[in-house]
N, C-alpha and C. Protein backbone atom coordinates (compact mmCIF):
# COMPACT_ATOMS: atom_id res chain seq x y z
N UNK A 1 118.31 -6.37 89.16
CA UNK A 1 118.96 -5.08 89.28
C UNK A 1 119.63 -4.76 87.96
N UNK A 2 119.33 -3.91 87.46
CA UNK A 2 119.74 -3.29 85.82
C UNK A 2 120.69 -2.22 86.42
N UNK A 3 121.56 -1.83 85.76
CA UNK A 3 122.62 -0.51 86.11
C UNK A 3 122.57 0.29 84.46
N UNK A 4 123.12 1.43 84.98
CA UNK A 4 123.02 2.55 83.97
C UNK A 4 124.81 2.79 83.66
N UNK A 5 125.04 3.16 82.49
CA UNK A 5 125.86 3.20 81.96
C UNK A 5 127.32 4.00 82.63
N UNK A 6 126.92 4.62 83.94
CA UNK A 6 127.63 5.74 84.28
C UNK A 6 128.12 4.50 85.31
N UNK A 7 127.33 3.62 86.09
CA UNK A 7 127.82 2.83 86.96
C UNK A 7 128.45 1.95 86.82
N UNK A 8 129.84 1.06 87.55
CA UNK A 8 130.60 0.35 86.75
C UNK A 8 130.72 -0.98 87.86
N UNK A 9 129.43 -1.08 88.44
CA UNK A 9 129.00 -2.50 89.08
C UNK A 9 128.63 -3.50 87.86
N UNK A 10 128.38 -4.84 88.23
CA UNK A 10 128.06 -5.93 87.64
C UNK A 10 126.33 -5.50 87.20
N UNK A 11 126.29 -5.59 85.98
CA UNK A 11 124.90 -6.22 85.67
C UNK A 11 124.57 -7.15 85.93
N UNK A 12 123.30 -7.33 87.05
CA UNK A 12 122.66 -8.62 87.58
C UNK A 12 121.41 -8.82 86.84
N UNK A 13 121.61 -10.01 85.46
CA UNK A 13 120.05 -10.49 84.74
C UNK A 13 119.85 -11.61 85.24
N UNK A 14 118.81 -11.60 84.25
CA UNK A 14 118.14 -13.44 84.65
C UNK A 14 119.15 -14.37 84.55
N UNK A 15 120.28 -14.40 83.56
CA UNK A 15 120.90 -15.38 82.70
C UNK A 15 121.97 -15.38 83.87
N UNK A 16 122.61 -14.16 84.73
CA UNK A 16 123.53 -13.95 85.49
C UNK A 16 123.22 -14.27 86.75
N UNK A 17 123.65 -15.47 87.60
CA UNK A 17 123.86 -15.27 88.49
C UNK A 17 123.98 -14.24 89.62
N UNK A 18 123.64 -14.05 91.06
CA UNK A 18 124.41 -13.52 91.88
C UNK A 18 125.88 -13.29 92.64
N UNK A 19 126.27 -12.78 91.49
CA UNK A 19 127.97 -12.92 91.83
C UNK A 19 128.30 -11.86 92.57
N UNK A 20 127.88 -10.80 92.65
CA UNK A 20 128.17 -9.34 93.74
C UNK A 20 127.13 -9.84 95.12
N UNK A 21 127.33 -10.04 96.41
CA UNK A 21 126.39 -10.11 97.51
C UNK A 21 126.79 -8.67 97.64
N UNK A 22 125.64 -7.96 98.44
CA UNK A 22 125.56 -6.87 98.91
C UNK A 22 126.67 -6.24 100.12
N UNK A 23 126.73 -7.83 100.93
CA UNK A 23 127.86 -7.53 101.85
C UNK A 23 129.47 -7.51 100.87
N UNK A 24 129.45 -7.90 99.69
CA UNK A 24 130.61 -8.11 99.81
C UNK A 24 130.98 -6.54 98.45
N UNK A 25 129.79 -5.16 98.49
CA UNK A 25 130.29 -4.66 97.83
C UNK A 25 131.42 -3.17 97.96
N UNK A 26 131.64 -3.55 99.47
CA UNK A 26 132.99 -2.80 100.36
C UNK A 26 134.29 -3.14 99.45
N UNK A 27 134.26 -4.23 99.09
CA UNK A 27 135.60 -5.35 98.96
C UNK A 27 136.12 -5.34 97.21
N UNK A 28 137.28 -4.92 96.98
CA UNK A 28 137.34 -4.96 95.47
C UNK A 28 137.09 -6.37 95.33
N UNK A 29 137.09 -6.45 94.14
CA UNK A 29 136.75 -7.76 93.26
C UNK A 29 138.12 -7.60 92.22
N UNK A 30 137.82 -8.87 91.32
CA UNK A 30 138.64 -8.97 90.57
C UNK A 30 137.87 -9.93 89.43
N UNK A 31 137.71 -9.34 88.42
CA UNK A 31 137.16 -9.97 87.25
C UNK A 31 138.26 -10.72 85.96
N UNK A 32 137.75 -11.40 85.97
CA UNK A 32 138.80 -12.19 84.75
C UNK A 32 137.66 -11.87 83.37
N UNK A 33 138.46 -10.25 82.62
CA UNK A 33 137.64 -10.13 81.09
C UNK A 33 137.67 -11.16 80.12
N UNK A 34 136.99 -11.26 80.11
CA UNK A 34 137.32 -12.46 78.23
C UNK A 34 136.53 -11.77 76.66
N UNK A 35 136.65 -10.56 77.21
CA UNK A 35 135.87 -9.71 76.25
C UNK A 35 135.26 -7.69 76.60
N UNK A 36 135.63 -7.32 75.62
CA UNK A 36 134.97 -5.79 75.82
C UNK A 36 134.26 -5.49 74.08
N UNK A 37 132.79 -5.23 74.71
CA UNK A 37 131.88 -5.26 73.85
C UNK A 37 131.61 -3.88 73.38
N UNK A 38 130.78 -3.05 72.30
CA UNK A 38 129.79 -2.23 72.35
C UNK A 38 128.84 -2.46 71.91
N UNK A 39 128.54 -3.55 71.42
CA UNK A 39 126.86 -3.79 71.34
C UNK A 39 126.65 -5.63 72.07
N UNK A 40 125.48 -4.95 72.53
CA UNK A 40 125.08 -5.44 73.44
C UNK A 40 124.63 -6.93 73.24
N UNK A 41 124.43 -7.61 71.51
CA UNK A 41 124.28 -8.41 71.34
C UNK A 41 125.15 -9.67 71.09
N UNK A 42 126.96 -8.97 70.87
CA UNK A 42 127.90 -9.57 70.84
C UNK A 42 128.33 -10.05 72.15
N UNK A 43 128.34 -9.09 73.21
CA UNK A 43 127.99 -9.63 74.25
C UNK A 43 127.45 -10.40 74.74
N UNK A 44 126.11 -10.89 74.72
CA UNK A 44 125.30 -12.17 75.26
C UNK A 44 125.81 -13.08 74.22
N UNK A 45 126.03 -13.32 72.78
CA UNK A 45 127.00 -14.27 72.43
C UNK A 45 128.13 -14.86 73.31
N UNK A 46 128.92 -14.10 73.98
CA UNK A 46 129.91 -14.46 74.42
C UNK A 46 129.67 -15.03 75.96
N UNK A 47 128.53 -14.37 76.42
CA UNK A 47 127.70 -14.53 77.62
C UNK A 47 127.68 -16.07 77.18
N UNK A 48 126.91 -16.52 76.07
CA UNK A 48 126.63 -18.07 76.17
C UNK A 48 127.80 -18.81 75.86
N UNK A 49 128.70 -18.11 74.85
CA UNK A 49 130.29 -19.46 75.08
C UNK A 49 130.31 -19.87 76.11
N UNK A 50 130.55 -18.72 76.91
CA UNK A 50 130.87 -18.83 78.57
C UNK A 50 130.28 -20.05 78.87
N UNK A 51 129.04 -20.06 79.21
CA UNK A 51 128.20 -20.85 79.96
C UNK A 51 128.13 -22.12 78.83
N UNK A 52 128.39 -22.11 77.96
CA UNK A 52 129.02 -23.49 77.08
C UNK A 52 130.38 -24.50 77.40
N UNK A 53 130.90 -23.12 77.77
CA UNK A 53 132.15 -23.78 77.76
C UNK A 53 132.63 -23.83 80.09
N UNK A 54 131.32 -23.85 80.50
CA UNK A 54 131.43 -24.24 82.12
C UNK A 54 131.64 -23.19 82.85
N UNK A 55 131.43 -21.71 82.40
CA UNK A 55 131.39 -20.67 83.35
C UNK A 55 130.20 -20.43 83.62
N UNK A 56 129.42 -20.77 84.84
CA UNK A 56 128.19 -20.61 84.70
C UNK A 56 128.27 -19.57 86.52
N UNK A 57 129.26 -18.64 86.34
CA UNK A 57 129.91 -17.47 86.91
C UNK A 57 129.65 -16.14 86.31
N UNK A 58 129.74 -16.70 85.17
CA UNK A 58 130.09 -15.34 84.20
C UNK A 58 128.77 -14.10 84.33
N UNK A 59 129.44 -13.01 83.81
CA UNK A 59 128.32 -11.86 83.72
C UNK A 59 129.17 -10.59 83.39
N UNK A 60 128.52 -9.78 83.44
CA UNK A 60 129.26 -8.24 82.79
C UNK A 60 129.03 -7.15 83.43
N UNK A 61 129.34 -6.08 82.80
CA UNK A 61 129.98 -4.52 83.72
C UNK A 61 129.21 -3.82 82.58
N UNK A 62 128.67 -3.19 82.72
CA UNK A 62 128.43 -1.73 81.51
C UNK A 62 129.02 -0.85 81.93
N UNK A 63 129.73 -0.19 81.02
CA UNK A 63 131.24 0.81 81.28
C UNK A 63 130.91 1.68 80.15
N UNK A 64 130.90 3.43 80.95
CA UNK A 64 130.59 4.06 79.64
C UNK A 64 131.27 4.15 77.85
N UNK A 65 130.13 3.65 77.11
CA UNK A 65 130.82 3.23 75.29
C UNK A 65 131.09 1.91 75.33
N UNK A 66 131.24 0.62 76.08
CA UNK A 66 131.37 -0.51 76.13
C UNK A 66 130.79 -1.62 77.50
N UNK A 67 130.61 -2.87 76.95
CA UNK A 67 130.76 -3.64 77.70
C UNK A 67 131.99 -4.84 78.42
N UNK A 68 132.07 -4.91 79.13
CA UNK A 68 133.31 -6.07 79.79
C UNK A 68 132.40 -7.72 80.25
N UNK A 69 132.76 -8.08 79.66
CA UNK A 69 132.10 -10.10 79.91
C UNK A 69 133.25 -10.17 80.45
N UNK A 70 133.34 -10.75 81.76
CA UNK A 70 133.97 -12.03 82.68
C UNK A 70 133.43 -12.99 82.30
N UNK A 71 134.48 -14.01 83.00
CA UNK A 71 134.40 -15.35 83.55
C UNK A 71 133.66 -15.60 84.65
N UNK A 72 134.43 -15.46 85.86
CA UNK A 72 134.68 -15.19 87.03
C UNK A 72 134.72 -14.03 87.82
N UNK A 73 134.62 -14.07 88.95
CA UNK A 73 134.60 -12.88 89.53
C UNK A 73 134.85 -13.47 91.45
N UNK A 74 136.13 -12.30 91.38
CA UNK A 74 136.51 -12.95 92.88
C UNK A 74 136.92 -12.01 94.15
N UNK A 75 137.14 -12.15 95.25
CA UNK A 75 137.23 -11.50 96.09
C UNK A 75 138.82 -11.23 96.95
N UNK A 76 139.32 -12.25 96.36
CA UNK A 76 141.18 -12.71 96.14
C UNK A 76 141.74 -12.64 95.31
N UNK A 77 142.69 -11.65 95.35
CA UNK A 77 143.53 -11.21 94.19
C UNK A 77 144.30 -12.58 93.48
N UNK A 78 144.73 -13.37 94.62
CA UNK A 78 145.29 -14.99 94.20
C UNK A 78 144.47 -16.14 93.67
N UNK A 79 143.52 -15.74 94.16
CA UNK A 79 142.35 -16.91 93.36
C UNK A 79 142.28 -16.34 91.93
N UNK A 80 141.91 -15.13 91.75
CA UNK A 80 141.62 -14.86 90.15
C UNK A 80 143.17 -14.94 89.61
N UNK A 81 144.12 -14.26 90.17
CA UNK A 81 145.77 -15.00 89.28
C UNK A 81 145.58 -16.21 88.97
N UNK A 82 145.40 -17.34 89.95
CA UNK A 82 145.53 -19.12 89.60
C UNK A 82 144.41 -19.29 88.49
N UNK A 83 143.11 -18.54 88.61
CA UNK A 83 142.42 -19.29 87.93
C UNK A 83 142.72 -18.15 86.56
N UNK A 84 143.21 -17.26 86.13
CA UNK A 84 143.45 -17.08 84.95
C UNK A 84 144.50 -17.79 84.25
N UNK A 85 145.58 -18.08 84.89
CA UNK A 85 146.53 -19.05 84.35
C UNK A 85 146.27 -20.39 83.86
N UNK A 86 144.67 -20.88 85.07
CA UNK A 86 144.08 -22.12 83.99
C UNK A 86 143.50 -21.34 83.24
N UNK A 87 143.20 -20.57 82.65
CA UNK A 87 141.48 -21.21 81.68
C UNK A 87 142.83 -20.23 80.61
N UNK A 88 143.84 -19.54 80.66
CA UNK A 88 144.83 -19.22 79.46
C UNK A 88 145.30 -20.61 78.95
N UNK A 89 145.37 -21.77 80.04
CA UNK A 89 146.22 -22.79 79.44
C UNK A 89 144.82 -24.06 78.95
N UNK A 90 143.94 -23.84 79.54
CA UNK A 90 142.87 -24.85 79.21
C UNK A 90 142.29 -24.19 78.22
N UNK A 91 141.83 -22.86 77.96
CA UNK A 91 140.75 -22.66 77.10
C UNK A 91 141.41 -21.86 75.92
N UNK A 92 141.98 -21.99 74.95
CA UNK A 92 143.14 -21.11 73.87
C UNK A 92 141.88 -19.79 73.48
N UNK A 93 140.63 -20.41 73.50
CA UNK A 93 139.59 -18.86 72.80
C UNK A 93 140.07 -17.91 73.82
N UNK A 94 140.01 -17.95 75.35
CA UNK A 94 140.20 -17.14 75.87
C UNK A 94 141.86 -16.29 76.34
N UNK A 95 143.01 -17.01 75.06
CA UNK A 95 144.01 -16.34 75.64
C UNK A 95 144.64 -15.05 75.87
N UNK A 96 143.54 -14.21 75.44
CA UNK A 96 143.68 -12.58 76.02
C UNK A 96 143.22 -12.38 77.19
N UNK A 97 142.09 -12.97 77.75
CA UNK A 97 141.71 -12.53 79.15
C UNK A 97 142.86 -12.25 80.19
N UNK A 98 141.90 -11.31 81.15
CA UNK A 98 142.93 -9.88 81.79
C UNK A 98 141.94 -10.24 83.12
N UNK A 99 142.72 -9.56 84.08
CA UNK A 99 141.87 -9.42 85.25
C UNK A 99 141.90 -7.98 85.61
N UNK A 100 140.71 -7.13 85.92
CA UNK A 100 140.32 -5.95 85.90
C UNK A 100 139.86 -5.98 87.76
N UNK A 101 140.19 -5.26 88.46
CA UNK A 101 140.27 -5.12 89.76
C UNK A 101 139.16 -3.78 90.00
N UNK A 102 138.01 -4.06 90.98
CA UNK A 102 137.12 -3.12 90.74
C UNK A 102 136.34 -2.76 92.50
């Protein structure tokens, strides 16, 4: 499933997992950003830190003029709080990541 720039669901590729189920797209989410892109190739760079560095979760949003790379992506506002507080204190590349509620 490819999305168009106007839509601000998850891009689902090969490299990305199924992190949106269909049932669960009633339900906000909550993404932990570790990045906002506009070209598309800095992006899959960061796509592979990710999955270097054990997010093998991760995937992105196309948002009109940019992209957003997560980590994670969750369905509990408290799960994505706890787990941004680790990977701020475990991972220092990522100590800007934000959680974006969608």
């Amino acid at each position: 499933m490819t999305t168009t720039d106007d839509n601000i669901q998850p891009e689902l590729t090969a490299q990305t997992p199924l992190a949106v189920a269909a049932a669960d797209e009633d339900q906000p989410r909550y993404y932990i950003i570790v990045g906002v892109y506009k070209v598309k190739e800095v992006a899959e760079k960061m796509m592979e830190n990710l999955l270097k560095d054990g997010f093998s979760d991760r995937g992105w949003m196309r948002r009109p003029g940019r992209i957003d790379v997560y980590a994670r992506s969750f369905t509990e506002k408290e799960d994505a709080v706890s787990t941004l507080r680790k990977i701020h204190k475990e991972f220092p590349d990522y100590r800007d990541a934000w959680i974006l509620k969608r």
